[in-house]
PDB file of N, CA and C in Angstrom:
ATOM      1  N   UNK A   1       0.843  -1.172   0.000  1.00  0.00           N
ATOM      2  CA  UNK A   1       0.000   0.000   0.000  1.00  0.00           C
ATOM      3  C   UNK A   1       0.891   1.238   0.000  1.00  0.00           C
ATOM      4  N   UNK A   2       0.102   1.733  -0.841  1.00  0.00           N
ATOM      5  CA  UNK A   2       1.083   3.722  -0.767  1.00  0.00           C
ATOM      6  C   UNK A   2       0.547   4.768  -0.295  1.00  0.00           C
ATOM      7  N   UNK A   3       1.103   5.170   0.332  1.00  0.00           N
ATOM      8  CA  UNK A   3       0.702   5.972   1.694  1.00  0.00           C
ATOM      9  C   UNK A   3       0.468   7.769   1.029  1.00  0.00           C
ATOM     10  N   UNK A   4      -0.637   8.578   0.771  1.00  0.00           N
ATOM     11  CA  UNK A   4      -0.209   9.812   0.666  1.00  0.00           C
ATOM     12  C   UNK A   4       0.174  10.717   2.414  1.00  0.00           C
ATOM     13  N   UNK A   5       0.667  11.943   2.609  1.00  0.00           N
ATOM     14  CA  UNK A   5       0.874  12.600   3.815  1.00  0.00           C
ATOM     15  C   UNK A   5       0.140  13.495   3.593  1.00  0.00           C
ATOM     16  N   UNK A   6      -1.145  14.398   4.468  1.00  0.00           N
ATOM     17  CA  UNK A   6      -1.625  15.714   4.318  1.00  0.00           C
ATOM     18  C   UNK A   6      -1.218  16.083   5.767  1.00  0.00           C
ATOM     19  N   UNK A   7      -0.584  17.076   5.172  1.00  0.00           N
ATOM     20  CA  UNK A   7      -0.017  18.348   6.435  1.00  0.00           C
ATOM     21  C   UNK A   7      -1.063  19.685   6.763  1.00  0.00           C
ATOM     22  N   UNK A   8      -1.667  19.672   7.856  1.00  0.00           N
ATOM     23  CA  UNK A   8      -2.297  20.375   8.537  1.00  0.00           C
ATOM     24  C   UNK A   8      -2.066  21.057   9.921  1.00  0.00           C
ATOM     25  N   UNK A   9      -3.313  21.505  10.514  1.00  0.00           N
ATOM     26  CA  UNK A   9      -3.167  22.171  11.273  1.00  0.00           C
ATOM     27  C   UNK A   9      -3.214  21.105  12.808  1.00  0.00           C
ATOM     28  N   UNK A  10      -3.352  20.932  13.733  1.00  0.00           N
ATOM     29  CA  UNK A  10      -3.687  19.687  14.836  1.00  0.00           C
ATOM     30  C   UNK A  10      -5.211  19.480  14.877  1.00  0.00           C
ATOM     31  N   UNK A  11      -6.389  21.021  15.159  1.00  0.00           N
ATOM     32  CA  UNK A  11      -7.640  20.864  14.788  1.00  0.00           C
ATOM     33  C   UNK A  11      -7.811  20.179  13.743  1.00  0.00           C
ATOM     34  N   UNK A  12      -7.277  20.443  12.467  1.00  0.00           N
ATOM     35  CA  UNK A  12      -7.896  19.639  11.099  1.00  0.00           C
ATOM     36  C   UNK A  12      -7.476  18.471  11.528  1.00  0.00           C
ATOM     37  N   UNK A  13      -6.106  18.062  11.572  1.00  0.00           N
ATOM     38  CA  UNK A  13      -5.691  16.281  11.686  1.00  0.00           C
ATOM     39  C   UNK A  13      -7.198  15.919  12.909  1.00  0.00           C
ATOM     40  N   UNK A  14      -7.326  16.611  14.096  1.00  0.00           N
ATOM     41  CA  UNK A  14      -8.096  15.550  14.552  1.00  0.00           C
ATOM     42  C   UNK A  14      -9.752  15.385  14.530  1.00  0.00           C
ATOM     43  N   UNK A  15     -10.069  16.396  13.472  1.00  0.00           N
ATOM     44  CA  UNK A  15     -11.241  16.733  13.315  1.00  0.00           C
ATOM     45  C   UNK A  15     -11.341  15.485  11.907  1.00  0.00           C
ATOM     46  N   UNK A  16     -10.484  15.649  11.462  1.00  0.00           N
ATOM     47  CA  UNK A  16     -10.667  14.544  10.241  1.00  0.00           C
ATOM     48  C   UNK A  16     -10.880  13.079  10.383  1.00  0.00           C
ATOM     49  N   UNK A  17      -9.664  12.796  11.684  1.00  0.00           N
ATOM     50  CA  UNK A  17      -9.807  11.587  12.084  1.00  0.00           C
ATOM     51  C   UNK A  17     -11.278  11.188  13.096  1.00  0.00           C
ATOM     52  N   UNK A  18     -12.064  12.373  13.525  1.00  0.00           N
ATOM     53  CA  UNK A  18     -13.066  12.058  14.156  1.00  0.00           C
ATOM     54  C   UNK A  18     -13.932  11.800  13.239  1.00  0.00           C
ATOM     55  N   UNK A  19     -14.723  12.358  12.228  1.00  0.00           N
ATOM     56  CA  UNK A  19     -15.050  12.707  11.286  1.00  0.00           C
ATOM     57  C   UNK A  19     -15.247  11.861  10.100  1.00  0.00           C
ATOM     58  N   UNK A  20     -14.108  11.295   9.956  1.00  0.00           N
ATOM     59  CA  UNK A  20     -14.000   9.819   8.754  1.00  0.00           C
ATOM     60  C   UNK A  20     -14.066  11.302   6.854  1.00  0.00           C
ATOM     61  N   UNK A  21     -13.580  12.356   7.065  1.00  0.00           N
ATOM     62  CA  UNK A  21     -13.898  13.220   5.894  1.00  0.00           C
ATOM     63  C   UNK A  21     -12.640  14.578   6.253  1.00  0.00           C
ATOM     64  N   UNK A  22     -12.238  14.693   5.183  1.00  0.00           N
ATOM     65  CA  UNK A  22     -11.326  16.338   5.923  1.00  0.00           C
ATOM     66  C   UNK A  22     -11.672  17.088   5.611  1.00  0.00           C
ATOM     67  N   UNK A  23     -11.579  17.473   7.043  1.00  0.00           N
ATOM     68  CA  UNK A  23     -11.776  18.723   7.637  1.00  0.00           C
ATOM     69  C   UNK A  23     -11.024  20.381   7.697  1.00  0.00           C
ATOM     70  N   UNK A  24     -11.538  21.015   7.508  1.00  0.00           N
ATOM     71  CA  UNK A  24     -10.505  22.439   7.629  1.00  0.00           C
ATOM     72  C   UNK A  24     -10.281  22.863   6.124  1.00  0.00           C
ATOM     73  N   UNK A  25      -9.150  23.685   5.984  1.00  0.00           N
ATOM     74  CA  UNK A  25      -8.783  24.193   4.637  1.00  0.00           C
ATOM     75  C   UNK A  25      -7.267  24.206   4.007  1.00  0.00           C
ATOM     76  N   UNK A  26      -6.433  24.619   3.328  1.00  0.00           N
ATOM     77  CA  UNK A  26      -5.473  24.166   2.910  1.00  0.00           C
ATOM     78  C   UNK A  26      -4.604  23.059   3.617  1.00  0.00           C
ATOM     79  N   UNK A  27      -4.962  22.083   3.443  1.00  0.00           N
ATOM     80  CA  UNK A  27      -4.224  20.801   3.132  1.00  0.00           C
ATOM     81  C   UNK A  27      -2.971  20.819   2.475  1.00  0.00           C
ATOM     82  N   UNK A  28      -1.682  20.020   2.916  1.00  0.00           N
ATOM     83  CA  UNK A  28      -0.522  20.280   1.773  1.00  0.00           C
ATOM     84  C   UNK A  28      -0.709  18.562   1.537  1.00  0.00           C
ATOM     85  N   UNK A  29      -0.623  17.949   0.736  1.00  0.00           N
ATOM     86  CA  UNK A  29       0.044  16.748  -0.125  1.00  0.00           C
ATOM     87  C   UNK A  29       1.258  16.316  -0.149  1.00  0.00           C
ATOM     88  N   UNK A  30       1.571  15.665   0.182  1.00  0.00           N
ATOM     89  CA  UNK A  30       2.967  14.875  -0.359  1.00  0.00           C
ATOM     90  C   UNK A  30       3.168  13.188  -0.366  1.00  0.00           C
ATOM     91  N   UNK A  31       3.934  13.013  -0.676  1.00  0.00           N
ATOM     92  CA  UNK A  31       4.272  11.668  -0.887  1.00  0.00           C
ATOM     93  C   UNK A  31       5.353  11.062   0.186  1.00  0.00           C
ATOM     94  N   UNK A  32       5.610  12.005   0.495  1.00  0.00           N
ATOM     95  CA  UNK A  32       7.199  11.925   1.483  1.00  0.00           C
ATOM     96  C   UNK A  32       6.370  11.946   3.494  1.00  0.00           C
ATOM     97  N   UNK A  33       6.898  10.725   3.415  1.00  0.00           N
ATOM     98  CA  UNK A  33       6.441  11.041   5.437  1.00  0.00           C
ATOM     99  C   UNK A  33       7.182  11.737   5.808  1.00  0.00           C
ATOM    100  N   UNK A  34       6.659  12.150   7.189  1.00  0.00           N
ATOM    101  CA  UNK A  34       6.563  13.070   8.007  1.00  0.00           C
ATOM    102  C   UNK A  34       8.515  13.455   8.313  1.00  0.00           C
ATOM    103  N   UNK A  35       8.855  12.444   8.477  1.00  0.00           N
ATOM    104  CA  UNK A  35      10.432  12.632   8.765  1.00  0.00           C
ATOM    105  C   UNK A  35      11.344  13.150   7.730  1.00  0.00           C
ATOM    106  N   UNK A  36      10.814  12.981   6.162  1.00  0.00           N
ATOM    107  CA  UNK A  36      11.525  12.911   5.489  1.00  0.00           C
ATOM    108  C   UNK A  36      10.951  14.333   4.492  1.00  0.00           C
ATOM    109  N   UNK A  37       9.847  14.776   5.002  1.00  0.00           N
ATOM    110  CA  UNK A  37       8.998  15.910   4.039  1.00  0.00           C
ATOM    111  C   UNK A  37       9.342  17.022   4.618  1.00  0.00           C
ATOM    112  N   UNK A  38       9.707  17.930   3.300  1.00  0.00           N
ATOM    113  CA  UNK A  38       9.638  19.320   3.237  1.00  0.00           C
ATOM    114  C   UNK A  38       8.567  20.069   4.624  1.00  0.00           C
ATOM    115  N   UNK A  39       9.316  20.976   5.192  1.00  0.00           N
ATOM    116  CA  UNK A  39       7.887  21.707   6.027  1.00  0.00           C
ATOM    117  C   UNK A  39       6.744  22.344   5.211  1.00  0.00           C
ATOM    118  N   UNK A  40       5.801  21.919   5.272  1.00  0.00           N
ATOM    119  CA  UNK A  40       4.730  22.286   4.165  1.00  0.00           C
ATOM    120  C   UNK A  40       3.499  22.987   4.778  1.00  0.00           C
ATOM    121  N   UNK A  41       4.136  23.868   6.069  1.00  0.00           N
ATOM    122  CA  UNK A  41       3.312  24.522   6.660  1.00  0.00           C
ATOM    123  C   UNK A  41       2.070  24.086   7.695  1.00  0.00           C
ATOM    124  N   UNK A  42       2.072  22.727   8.106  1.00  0.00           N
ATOM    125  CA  UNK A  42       0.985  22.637   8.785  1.00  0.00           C
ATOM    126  C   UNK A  42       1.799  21.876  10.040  1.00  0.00           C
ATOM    127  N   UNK A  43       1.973  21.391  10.951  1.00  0.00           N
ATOM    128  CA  UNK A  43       2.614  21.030  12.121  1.00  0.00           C
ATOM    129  C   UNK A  43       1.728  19.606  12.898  1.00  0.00           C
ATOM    130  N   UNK A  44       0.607  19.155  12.048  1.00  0.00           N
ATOM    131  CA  UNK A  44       0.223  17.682  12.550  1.00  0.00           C
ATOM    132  C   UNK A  44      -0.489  17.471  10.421  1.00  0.00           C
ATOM    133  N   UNK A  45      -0.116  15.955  10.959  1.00  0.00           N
ATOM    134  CA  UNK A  45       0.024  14.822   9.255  1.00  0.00           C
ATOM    135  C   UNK A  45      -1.235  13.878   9.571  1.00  0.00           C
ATOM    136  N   UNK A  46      -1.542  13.577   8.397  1.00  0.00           N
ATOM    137  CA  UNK A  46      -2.465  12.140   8.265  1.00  0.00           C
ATOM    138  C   UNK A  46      -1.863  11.575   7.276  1.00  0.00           C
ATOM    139  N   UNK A  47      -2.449  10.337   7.055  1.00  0.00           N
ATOM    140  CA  UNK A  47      -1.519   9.119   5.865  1.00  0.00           C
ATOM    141  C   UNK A  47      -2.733   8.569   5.687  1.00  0.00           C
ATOM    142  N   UNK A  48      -3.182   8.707   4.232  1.00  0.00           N
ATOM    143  CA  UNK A  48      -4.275   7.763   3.550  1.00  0.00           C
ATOM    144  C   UNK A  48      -3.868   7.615   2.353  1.00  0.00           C
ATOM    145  N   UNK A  49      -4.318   6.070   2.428  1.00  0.00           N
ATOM    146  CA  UNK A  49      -3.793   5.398   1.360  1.00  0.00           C
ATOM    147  C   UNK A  49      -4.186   5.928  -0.018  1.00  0.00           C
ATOM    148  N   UNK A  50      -3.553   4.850  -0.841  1.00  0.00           N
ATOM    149  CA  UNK A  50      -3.550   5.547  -2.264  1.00  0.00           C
ATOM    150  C   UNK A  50      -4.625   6.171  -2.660  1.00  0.00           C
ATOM    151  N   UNK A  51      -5.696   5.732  -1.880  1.00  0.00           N
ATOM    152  CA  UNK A  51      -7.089   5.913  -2.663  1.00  0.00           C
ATOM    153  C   UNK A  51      -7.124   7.429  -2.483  1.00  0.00           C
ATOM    154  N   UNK A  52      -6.960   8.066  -1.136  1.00  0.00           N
ATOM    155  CA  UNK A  52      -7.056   9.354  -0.906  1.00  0.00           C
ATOM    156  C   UNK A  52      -8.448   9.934  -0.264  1.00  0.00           C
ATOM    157  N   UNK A  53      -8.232  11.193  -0.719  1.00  0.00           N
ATOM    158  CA  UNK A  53     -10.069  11.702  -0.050  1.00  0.00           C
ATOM    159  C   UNK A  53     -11.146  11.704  -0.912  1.00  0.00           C
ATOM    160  N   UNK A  54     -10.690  11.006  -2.507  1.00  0.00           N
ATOM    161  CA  UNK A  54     -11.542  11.488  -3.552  1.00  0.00           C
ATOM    162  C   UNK A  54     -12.941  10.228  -3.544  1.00  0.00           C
ATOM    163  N   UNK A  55     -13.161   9.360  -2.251  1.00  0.00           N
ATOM    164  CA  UNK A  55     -14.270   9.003  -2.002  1.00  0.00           C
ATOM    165  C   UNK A  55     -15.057   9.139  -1.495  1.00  0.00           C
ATOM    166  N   UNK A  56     -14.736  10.386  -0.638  1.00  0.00           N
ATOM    167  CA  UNK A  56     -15.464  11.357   0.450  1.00  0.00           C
ATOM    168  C   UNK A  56     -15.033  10.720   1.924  1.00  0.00           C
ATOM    169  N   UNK A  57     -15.994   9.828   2.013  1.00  0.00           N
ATOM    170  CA  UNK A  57     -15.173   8.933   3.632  1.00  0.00           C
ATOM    171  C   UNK A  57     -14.372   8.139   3.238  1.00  0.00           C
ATOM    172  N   UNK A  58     -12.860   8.861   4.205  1.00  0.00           N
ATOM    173  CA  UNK A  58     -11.589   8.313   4.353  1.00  0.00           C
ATOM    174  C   UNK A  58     -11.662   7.373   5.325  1.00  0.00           C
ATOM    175  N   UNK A  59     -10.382   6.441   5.478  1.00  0.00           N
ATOM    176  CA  UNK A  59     -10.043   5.994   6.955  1.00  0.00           C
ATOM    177  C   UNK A  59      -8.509   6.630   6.849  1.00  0.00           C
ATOM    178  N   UNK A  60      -8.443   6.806   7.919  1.00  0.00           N
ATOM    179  CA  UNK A  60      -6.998   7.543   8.171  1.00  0.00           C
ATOM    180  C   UNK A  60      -5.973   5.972   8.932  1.00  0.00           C
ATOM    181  N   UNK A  61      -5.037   6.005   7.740  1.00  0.00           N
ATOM    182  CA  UNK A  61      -4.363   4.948   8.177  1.00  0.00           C
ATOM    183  C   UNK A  61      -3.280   5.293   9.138  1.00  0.00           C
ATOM    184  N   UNK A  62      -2.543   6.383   9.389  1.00  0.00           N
ATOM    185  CA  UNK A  62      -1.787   6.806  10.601  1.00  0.00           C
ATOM    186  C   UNK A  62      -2.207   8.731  10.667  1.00  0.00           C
ATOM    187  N   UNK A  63      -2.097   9.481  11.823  1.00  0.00           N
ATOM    188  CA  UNK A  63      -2.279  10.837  12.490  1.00  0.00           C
ATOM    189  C   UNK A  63      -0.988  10.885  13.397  1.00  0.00           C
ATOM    190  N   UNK A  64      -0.578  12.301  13.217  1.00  0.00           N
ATOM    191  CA  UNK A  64       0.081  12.282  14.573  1.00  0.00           C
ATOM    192  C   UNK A  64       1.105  13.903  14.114  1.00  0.00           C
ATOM    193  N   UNK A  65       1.998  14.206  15.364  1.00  0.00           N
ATOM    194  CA  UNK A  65       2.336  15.734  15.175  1.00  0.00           C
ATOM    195  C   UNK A  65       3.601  15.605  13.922  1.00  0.00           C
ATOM    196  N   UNK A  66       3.867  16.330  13.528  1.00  0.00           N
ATOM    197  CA  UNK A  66       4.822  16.409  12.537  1.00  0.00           C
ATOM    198  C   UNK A  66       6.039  17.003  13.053  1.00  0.00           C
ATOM    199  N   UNK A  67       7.205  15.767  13.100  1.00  0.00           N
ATOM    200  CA  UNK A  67       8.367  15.827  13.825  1.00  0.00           C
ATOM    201  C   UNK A  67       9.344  16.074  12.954  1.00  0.00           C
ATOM    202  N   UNK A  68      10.621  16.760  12.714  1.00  0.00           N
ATOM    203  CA  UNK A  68      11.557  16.949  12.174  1.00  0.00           C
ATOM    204  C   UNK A  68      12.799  17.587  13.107  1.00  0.00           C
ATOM    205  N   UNK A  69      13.867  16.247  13.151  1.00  0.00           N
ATOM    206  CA  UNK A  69      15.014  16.816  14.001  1.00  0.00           C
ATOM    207  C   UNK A  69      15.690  18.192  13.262  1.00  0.00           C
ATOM    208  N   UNK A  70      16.014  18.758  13.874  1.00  0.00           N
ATOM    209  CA  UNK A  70      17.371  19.920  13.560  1.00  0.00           C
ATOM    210  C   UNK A  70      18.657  19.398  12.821  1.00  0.00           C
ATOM    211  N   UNK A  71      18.974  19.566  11.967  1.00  0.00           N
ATOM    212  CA  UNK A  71      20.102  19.071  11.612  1.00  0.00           C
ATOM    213  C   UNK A  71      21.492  20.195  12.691  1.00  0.00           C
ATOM    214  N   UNK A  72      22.222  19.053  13.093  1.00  0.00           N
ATOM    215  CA  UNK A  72      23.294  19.724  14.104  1.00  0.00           C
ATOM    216  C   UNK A  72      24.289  20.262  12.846  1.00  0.00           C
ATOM    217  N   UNK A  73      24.838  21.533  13.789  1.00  0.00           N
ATOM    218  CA  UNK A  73      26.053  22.011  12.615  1.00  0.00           C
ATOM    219  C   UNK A  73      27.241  21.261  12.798  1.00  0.00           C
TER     220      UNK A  73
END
C-alpha cells in the first residue's frame, strides 16, 4: 500500500480523524512522510492510502504531530 501525507493544522488532523472526511482548509500533499517531508506549513500529518479523499469517507491509516530533528552544525 502507498501511503499519501496531508499536512495540517492539529484541529484539522483531529477533526478529520473524528469525522472519517477532511476537515478544515489548505491541506498540503505529499508523498514523502513526516520525517523525510519538506515543512509544508501545517505542524500535525495524516496518511491515507492511495485511494485518498476522492471518495469522500476516508479511513486515516496513521495521524500524529509532525516531527523533524534539527540538523546539528
Amino acid at each position: 500500500m502507498e501511503l499519501n501525507y496531508y499536512y495540517n493544522s492539529r484541529w484539522s488532523a483531529e477533526q478529520t480523524v473524528a469525522k472519517g472526511k477532511l476537515m478544515g482548509d489548505d491541506w498540503q500533499r505529499s508523498t514523502k512522510p513526516p520525517h523525510a517531508a519538506p515543512h509544508l506549513g501545517g505542524s500535525w500529518f495524516i496518511a491515507l492510502d492511495d485511494r485518498g479523499p476522492q471518495t469522500g469517507e476516508i479511513e486515516v491509516v496513521v495521524w500524529g504531530q509532525w516531527i523533524r530533528e534539527k540538523k546539528k552544525d
